[in-house]
Structure formats: structure tokens, C-alpha cells
PDB file of N, CA and C in Angstrom:
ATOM      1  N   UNK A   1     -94.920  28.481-138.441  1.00  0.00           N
ATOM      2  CA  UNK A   1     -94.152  29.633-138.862  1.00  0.00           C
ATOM      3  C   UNK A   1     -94.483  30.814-137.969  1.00  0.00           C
ATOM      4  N   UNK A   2     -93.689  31.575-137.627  1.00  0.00           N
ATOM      5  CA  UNK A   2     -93.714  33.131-136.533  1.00  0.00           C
ATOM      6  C   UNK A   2     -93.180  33.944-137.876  1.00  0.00           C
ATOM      7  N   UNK A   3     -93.329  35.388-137.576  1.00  0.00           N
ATOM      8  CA  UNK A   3     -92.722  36.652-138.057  1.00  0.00           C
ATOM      9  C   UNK A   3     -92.903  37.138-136.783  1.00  0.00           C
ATOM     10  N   UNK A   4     -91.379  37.557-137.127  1.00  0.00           N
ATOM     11  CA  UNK A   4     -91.090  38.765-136.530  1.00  0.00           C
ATOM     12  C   UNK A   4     -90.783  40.525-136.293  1.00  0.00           C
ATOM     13  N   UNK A   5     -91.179  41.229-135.853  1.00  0.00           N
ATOM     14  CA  UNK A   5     -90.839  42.645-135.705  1.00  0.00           C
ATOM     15  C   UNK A   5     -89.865  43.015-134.809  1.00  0.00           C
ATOM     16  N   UNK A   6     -88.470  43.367-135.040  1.00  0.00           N
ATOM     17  CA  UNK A   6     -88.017  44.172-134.186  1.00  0.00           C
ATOM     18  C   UNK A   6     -88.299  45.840-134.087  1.00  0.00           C
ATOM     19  N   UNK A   7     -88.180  46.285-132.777  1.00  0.00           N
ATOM     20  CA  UNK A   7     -88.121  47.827-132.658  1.00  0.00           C
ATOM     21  C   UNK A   7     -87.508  48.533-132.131  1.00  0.00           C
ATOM     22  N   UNK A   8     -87.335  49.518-131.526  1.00  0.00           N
ATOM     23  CA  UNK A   8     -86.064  49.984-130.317  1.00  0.00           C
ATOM     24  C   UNK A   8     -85.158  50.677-130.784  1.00  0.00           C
ATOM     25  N   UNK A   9     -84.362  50.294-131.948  1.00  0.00           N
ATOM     26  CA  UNK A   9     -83.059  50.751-132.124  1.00  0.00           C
ATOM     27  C   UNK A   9     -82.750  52.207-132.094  1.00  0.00           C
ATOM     28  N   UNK A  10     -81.670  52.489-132.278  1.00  0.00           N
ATOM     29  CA  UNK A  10     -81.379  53.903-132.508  1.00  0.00           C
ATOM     30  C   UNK A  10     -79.915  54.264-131.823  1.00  0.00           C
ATOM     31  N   UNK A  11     -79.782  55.488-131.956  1.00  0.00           N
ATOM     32  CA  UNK A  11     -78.742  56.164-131.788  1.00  0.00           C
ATOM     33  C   UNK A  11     -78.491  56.576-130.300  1.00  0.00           C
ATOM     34  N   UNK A  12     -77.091  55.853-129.190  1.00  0.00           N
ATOM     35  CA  UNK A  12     -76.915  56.343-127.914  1.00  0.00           C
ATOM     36  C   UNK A  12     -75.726  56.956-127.888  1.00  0.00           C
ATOM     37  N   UNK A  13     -75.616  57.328-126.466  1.00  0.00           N
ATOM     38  CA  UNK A  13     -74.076  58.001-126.104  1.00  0.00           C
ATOM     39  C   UNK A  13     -73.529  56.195-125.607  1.00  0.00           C
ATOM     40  N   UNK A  14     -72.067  56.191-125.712  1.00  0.00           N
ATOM     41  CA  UNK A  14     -71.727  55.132-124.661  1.00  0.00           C
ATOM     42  C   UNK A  14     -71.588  55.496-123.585  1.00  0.00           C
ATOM     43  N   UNK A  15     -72.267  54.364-122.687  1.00  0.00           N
ATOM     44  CA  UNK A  15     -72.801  54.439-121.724  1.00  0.00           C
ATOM     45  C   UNK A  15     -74.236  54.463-121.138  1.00  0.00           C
ATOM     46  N   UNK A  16     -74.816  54.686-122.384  1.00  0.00           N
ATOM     47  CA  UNK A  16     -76.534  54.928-122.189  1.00  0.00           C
ATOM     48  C   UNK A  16     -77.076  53.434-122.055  1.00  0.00           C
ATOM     49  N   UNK A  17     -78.155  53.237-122.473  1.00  0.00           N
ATOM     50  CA  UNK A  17     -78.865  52.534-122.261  1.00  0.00           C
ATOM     51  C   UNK A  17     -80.542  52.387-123.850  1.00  0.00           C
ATOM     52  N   UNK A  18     -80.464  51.481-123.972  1.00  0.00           N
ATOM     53  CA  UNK A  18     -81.487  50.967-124.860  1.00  0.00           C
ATOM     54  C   UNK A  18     -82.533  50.118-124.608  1.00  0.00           C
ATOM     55  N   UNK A  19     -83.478  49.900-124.784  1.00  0.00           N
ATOM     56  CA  UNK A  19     -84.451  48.400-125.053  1.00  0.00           C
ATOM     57  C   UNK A  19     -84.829  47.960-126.255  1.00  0.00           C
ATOM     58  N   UNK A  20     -84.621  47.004-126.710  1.00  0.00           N
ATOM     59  CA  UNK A  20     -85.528  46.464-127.864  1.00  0.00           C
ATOM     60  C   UNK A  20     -86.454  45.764-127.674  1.00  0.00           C
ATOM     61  N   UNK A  21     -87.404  45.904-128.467  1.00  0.00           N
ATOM     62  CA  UNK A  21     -88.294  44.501-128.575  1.00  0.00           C
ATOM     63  C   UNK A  21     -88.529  43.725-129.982  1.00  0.00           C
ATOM     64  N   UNK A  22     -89.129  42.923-129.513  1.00  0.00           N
ATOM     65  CA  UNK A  22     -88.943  42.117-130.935  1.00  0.00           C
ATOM     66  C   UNK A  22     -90.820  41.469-130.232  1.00  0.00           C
ATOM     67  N   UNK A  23     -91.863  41.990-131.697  1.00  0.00           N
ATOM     68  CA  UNK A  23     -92.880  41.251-131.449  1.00  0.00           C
ATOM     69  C   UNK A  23     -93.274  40.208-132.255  1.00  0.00           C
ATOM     70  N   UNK A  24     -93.727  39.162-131.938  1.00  0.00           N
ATOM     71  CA  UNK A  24     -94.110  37.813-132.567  1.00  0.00           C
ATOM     72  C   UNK A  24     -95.639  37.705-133.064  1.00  0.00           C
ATOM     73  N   UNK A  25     -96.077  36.980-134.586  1.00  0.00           N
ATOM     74  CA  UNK A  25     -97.090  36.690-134.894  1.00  0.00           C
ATOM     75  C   UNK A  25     -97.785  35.966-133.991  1.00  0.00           C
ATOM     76  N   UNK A  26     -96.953  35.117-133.609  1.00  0.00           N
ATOM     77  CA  UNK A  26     -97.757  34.036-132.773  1.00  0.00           C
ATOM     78  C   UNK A  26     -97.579  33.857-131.479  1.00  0.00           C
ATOM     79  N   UNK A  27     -98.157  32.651-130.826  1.00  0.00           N
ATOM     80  CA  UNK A  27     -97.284  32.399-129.390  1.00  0.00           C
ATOM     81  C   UNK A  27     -96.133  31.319-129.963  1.00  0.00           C
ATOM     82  N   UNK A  28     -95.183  31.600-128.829  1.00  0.00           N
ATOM     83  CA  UNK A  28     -93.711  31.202-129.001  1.00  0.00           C
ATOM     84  C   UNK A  28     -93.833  30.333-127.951  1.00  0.00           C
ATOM     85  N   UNK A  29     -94.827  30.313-126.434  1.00  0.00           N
ATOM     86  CA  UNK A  29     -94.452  29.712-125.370  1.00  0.00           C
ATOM     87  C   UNK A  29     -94.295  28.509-125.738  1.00  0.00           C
ATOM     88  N   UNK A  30     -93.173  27.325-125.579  1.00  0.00           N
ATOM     89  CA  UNK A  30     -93.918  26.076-125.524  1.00  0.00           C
ATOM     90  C   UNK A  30     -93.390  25.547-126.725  1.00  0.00           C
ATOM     91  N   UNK A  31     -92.963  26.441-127.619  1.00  0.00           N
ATOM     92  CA  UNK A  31     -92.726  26.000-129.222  1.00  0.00           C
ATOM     93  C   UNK A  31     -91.482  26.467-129.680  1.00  0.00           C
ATOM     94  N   UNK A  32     -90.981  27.964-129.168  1.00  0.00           N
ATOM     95  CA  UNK A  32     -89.873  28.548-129.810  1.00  0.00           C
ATOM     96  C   UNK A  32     -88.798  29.020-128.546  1.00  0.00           C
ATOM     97  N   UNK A  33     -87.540  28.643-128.874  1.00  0.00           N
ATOM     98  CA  UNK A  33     -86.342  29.257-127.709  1.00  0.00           C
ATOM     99  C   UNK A  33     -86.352  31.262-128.528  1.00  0.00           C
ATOM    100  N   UNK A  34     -86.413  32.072-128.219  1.00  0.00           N
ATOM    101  CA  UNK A  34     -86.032  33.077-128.788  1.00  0.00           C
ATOM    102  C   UNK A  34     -84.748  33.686-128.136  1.00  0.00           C
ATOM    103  N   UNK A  35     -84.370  34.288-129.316  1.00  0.00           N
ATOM    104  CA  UNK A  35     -82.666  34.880-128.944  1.00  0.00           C
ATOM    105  C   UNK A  35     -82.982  36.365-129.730  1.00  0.00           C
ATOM    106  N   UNK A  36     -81.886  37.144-129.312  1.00  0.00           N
ATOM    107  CA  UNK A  36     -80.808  38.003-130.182  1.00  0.00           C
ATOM    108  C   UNK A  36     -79.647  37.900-130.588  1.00  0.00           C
ATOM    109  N   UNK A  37     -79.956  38.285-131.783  1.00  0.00           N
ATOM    110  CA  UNK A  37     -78.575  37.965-132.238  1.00  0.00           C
ATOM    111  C   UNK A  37     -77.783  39.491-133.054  1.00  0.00           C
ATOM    112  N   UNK A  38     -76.552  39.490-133.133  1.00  0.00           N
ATOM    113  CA  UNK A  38     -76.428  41.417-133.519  1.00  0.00           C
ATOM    114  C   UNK A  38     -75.261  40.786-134.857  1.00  0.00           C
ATOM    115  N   UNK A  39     -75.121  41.866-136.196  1.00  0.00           N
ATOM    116  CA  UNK A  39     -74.388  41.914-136.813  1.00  0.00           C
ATOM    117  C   UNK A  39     -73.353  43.346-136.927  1.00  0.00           C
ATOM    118  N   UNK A  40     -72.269  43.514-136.932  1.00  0.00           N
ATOM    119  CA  UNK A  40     -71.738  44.278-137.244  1.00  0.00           C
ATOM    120  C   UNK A  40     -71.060  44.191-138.208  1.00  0.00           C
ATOM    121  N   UNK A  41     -70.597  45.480-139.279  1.00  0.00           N
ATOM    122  CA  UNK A  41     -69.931  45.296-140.898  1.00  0.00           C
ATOM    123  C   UNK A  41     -68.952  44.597-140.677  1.00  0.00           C
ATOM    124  N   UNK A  42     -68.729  43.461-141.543  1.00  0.00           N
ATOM    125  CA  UNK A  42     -67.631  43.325-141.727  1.00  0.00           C
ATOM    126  C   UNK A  42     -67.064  41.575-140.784  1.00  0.00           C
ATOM    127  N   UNK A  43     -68.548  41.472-140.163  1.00  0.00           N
ATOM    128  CA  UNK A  43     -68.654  40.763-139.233  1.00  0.00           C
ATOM    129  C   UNK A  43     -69.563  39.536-138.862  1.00  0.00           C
ATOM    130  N   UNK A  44     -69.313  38.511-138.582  1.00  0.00           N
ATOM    131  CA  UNK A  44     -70.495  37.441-138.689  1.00  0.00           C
ATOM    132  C   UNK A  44     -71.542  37.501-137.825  1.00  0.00           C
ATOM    133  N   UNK A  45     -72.847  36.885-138.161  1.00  0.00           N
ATOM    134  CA  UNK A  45     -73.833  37.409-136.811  1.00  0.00           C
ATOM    135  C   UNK A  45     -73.617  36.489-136.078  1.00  0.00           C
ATOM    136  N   UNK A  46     -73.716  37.027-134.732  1.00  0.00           N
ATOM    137  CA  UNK A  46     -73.581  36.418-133.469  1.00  0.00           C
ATOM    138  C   UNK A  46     -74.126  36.368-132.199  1.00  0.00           C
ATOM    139  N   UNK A  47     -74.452  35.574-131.347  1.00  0.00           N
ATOM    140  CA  UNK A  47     -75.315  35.221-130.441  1.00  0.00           C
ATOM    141  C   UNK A  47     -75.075  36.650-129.375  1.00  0.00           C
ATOM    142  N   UNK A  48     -76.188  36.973-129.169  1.00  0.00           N
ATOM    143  CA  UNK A  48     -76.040  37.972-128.126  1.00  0.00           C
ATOM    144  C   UNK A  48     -76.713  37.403-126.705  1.00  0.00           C
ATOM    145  N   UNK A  49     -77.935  36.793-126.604  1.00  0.00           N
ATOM    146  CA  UNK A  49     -78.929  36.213-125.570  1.00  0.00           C
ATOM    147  C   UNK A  49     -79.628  35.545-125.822  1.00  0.00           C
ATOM    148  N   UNK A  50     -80.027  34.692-124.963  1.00  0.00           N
ATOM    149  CA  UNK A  50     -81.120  33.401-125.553  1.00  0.00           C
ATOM    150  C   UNK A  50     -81.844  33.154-124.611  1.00  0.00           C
ATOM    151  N   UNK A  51     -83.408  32.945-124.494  1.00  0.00           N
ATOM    152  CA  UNK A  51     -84.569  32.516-123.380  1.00  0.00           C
ATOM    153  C   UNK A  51     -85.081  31.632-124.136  1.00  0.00           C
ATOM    154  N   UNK A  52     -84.706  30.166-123.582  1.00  0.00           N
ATOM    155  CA  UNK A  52     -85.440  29.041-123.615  1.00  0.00           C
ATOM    156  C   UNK A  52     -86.872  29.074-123.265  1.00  0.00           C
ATOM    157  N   UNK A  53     -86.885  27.735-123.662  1.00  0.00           N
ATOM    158  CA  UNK A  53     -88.779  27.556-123.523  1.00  0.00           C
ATOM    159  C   UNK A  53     -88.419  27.434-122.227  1.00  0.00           C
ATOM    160  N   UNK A  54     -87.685  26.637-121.365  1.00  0.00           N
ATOM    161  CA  UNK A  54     -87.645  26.418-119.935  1.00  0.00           C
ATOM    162  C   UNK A  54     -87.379  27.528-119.003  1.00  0.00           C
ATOM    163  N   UNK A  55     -86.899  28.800-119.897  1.00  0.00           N
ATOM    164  CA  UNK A  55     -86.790  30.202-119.079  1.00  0.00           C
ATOM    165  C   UNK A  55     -85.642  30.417-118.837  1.00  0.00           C
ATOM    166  N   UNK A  56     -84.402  29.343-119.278  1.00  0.00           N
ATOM    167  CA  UNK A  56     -82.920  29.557-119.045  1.00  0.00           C
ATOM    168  C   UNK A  56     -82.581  30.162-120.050  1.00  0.00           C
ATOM    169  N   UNK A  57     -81.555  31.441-119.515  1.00  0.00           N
ATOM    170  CA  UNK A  57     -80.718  32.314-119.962  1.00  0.00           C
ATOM    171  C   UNK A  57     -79.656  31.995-120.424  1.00  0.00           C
ATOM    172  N   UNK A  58     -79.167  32.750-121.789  1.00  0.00           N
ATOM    173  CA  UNK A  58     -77.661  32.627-122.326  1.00  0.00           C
ATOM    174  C   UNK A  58     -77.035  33.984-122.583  1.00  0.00           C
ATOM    175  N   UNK A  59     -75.740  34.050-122.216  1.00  0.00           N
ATOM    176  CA  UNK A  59     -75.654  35.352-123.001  1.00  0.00           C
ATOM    177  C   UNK A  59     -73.964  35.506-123.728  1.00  0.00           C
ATOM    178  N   UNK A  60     -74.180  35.902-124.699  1.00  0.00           N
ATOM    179  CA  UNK A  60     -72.716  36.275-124.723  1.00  0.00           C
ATOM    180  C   UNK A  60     -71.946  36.780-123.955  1.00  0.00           C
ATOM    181  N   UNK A  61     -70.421  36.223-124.186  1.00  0.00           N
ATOM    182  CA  UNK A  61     -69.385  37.094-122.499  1.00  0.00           C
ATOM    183  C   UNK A  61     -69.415  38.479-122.716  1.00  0.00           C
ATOM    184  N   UNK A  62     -69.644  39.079-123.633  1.00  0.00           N
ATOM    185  CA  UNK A  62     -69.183  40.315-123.649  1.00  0.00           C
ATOM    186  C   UNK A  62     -69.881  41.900-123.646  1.00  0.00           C
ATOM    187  N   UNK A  63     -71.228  40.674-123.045  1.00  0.00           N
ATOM    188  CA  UNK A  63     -72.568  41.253-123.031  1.00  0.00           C
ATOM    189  C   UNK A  63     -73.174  41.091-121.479  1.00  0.00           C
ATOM    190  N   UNK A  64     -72.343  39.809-120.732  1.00  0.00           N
ATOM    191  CA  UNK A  64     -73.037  39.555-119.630  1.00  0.00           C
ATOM    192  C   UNK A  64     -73.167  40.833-118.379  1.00  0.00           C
ATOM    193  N   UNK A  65     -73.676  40.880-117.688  1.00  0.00           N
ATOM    194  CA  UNK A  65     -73.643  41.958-116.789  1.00  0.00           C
ATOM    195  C   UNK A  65     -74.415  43.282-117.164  1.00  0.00           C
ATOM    196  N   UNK A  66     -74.502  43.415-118.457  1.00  0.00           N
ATOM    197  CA  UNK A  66     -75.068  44.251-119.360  1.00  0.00           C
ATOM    198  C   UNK A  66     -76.417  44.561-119.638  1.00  0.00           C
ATOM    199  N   UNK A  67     -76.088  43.504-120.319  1.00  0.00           N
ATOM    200  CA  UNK A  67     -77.446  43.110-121.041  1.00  0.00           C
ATOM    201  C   UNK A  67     -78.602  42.069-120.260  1.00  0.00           C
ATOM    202  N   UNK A  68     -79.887  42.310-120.717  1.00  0.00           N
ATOM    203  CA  UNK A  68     -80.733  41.738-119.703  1.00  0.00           C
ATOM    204  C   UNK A  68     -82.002  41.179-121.159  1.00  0.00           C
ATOM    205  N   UNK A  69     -82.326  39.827-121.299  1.00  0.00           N
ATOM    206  CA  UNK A  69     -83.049  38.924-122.322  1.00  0.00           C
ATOM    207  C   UNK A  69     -84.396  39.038-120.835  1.00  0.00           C
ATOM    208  N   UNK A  70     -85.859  39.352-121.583  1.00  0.00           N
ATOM    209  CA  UNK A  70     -86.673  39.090-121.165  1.00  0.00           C
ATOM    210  C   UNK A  70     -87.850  38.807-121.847  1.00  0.00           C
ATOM    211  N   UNK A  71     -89.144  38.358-121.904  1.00  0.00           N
ATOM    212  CA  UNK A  71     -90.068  37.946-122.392  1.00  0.00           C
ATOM    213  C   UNK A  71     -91.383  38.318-121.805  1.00  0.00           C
ATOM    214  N   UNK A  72     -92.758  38.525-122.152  1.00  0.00           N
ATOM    215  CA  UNK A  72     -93.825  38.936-121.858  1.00  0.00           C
ATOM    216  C   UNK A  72     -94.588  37.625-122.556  1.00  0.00           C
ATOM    217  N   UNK A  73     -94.779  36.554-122.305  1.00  0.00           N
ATOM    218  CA  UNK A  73     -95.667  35.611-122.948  1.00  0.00           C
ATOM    219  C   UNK A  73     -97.124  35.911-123.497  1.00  0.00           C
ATOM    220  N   UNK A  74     -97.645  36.400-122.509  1.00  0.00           N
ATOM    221  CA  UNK A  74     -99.431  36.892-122.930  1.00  0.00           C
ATOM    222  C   UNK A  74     -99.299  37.937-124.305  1.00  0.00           C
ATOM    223  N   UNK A  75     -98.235  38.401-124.643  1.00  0.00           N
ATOM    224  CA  UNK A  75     -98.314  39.646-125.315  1.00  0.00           C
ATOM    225  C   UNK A  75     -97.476  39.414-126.201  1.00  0.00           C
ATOM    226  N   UNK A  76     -96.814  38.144-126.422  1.00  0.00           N
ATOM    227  CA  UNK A  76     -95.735  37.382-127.585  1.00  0.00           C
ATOM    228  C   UNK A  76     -94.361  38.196-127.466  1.00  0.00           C
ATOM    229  N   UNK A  77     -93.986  38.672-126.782  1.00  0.00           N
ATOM    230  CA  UNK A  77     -93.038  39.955-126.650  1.00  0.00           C
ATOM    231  C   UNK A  77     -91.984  39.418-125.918  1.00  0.00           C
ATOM    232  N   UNK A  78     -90.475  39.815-126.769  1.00  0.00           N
ATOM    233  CA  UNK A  78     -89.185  39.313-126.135  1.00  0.00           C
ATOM    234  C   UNK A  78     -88.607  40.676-126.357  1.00  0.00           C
ATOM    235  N   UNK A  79     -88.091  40.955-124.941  1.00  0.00           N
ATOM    236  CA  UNK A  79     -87.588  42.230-124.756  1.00  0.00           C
ATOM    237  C   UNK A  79     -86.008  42.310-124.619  1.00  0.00           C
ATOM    238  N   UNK A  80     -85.023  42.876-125.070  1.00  0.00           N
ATOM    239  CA  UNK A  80     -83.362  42.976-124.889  1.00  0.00           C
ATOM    240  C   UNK A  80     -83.571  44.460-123.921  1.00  0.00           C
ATOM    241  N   UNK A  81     -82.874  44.621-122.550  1.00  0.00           N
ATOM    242  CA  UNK A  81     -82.387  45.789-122.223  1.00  0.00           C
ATOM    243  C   UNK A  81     -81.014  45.918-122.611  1.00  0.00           C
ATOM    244  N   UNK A  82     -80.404  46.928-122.602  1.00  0.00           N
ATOM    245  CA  UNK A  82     -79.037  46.926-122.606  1.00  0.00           C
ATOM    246  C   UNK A  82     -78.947  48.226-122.011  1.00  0.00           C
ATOM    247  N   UNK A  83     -77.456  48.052-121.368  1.00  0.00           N
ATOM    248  CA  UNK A  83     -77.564  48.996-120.369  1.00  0.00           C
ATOM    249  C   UNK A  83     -75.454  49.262-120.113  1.00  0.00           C
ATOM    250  N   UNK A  84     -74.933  50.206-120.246  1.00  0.00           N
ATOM    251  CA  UNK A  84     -73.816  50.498-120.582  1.00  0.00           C
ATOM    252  C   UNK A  84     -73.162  50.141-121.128  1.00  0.00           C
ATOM    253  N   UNK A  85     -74.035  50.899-122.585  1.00  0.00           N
ATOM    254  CA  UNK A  85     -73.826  50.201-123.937  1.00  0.00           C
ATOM    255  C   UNK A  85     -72.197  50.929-124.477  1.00  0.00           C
ATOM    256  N   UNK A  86     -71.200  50.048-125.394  1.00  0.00           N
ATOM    257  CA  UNK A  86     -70.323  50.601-125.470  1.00  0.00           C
ATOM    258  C   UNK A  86     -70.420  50.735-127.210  1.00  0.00           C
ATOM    259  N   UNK A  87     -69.053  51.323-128.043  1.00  0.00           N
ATOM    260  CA  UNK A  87     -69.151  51.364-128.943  1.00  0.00           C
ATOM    261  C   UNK A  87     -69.257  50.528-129.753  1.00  0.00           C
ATOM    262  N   UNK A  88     -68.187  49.023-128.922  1.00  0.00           N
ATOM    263  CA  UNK A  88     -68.328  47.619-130.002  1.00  0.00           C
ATOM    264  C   UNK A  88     -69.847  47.004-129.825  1.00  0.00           C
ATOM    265  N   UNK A  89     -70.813  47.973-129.286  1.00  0.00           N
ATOM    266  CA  UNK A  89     -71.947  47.512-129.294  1.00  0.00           C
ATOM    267  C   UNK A  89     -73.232  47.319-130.453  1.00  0.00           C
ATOM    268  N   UNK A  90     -72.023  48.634-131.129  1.00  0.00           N
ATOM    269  CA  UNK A  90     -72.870  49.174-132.458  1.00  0.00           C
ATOM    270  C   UNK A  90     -72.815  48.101-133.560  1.00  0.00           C
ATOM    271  N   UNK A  91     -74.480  47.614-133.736  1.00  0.00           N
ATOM    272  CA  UNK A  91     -74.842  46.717-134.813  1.00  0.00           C
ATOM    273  C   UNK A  91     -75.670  46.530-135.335  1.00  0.00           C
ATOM    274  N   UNK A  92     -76.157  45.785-135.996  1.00  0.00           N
ATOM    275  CA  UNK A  92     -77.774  45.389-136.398  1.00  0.00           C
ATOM    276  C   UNK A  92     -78.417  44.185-135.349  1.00  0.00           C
ATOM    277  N   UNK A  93     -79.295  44.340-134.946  1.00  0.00           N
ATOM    278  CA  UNK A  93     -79.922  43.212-134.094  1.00  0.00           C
ATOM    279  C   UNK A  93     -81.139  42.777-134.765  1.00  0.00           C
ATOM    280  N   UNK A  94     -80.613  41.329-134.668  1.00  0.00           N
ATOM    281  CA  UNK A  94     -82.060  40.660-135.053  1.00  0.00           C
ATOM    282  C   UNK A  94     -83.040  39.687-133.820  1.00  0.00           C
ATOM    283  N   UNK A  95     -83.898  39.402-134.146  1.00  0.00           N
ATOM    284  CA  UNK A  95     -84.493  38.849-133.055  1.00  0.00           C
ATOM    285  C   UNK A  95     -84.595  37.324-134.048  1.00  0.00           C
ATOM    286  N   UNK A  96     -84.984  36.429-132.927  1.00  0.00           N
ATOM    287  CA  UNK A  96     -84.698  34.750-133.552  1.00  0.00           C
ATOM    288  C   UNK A  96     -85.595  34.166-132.650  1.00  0.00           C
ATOM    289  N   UNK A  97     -86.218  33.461-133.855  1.00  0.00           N
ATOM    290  CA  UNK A  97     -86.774  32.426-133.031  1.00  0.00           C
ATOM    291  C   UNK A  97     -86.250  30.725-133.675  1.00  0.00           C
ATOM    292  N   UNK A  98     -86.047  29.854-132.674  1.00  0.00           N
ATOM    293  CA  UNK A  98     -85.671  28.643-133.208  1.00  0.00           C
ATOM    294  C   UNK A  98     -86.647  27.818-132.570  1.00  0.00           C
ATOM    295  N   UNK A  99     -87.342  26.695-133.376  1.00  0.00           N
ATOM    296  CA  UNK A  99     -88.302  25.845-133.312  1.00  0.00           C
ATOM    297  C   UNK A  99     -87.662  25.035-132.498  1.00  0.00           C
ATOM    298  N   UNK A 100     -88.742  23.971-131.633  1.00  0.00           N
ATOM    299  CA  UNK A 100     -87.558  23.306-130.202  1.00  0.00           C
ATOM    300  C   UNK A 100     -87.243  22.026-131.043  1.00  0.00           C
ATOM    301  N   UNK A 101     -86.010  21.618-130.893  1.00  0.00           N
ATOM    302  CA  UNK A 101     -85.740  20.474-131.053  1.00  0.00           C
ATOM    303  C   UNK A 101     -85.530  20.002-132.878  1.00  0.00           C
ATOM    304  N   UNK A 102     -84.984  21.813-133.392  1.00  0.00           N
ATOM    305  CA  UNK A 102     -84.521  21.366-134.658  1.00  0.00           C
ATOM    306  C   UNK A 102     -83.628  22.625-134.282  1.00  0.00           C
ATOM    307  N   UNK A 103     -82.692  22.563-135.746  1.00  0.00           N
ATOM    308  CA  UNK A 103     -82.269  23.768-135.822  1.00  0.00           C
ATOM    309  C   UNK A 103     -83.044  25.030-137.327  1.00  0.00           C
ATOM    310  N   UNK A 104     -83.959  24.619-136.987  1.00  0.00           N
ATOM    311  CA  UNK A 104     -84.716  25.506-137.931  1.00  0.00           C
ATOM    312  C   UNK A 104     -85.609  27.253-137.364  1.00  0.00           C
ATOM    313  N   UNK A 105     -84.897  28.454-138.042  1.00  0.00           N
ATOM    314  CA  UNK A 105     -84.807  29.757-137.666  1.00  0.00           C
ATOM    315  C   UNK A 105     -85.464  30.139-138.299  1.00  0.00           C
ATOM    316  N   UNK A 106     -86.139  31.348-137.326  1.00  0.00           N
ATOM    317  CA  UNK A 106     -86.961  32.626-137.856  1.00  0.00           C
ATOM    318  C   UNK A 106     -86.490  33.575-137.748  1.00  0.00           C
ATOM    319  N   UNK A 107     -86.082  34.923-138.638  1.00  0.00           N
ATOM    320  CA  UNK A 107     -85.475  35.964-137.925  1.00  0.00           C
ATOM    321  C   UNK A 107     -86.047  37.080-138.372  1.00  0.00           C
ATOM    322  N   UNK A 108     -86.091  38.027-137.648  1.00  0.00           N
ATOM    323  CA  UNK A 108     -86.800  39.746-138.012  1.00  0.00           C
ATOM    324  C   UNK A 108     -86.439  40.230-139.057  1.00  0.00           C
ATOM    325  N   UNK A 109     -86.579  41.572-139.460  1.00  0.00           N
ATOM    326  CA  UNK A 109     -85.404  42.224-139.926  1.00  0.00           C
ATOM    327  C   UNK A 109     -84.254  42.885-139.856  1.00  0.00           C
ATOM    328  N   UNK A 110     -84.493  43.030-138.626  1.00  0.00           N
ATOM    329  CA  UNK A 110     -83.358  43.897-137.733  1.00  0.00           C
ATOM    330  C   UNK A 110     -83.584  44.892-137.817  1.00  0.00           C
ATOM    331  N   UNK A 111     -82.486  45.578-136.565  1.00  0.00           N
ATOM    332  CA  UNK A 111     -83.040  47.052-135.840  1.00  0.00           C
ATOM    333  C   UNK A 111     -81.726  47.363-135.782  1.00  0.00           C
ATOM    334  N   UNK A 112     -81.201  48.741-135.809  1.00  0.00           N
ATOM    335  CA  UNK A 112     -80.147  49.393-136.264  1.00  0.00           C
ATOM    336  C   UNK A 112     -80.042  49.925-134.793  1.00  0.00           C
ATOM    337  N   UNK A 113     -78.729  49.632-133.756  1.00  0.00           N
ATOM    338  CA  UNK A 113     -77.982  50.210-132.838  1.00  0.00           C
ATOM    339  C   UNK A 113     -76.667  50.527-132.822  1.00  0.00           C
ATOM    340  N   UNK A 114     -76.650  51.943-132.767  1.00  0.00           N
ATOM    341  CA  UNK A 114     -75.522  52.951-132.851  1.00  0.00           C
ATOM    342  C   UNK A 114     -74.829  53.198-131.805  1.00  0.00           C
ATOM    343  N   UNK A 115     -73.728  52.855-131.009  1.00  0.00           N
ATOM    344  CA  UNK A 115     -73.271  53.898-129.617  1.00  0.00           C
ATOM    345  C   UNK A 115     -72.245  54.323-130.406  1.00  0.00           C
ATOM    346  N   UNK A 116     -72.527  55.807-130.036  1.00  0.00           N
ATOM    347  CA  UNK A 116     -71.195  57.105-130.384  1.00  0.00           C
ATOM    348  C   UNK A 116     -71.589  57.706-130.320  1.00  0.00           C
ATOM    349  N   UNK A 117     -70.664  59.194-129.560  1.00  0.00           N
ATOM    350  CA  UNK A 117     -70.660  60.303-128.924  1.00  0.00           C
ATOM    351  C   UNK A 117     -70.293  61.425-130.148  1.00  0.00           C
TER     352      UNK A 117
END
């Protein structure tokens, strides 16, 4: 079992720029793919980025170019940049971890991101 912390969130202009992190009880190397995933009202949650145990990247289309999934292993730490953030950006983000080779999830509580001017 992991817990998770997300942090970061908050209130931008569109166009700005954010980081989250999301920190882990445990180590993940080796054991957990971690993702983000974002909800907005009204709306189902949905895959935003994903770093495999093997270090391969996923990202949603509508995020690619954008957004940047990174990880700090020694320090359990999976980092989201985002970077010309727009308004359909505004959501709740959770951080995820999925155990390898099931589909069994861990998720934060989420972190509240706002873009509007």
C-alpha cells in the first residue's frame, strides 16, 4: 500500500504556468506506474500523464506539448509541470499510483487548479 500527498495547486492567469507534486509513503520504483489524473465538475476523471516503471511517458492529447510528467526516485516524488495552462485546464488533480501488473489504484486527495483571469 502507498499514500499519497498532492501539492501545488492554486489559482493562475491562462497562460501561466504551475507544478505539482504528489509525495509518496513509500518507494514506487520498481512497483508502481504513477500518473495524473484531473477532474472537472460535471466531468469524469481522466488521464492526464503517466511514468511507467520503465520511464515511458503518456500523456493526454490535449495536454501534450504542455505538460511535462516527471519523477525524483530517491525522494518518492512525481512531479506534473504545466506550462500554458488554459482555462479547460481548470480541475482537481489527483496523483495515482497503479500496482504493476494489476489494475489495482492508489489515489491522493487532490489538489485544486484554477486558470482564470
Amino acid at each position: 500500500q502507498v499514500q499519497l500527498v498532492e501539492s501545488g495547486g492554486g489559482l493562475v492567469q491562462p497562460g501561466g504556468s504551475l507544478r505539482l507534486s504528489c509525495s509518496a509513503s513509500r518507494s514506487f520504483y520498481g512497483t508502481y506506474d504513477m500518473g495524473w489524473y484531473r477532474q472537472a465538475p460535471g466531468n469524469q476523471r481522466e488521464l492526464v500523464a503517466r511514468i511507467s516503471i520503465g520511464d515511458a511517458t503518456t500523456y493526454a492529447d490535449s495536454v501534450k506539448g504542455r505538460f511535462t510528467i516527471s519523477r525524483d526516485i530517491p525522494k518518492n516524488m512525481v512531479y506534473l509541470q504545466m506550462n500554458s495552462l488554459k482555462s479547460e485546464d481548470t480541475a482537481v488533480y489527483y496523483c495515482n499510483a497503479r500496482l504493476r501488473f494489476t489494475n489495482l489504484d492508489y489515489w491522493g486527495q487532490g489538489t485544486q487548479v484554477t486558470v482564470s483571469s
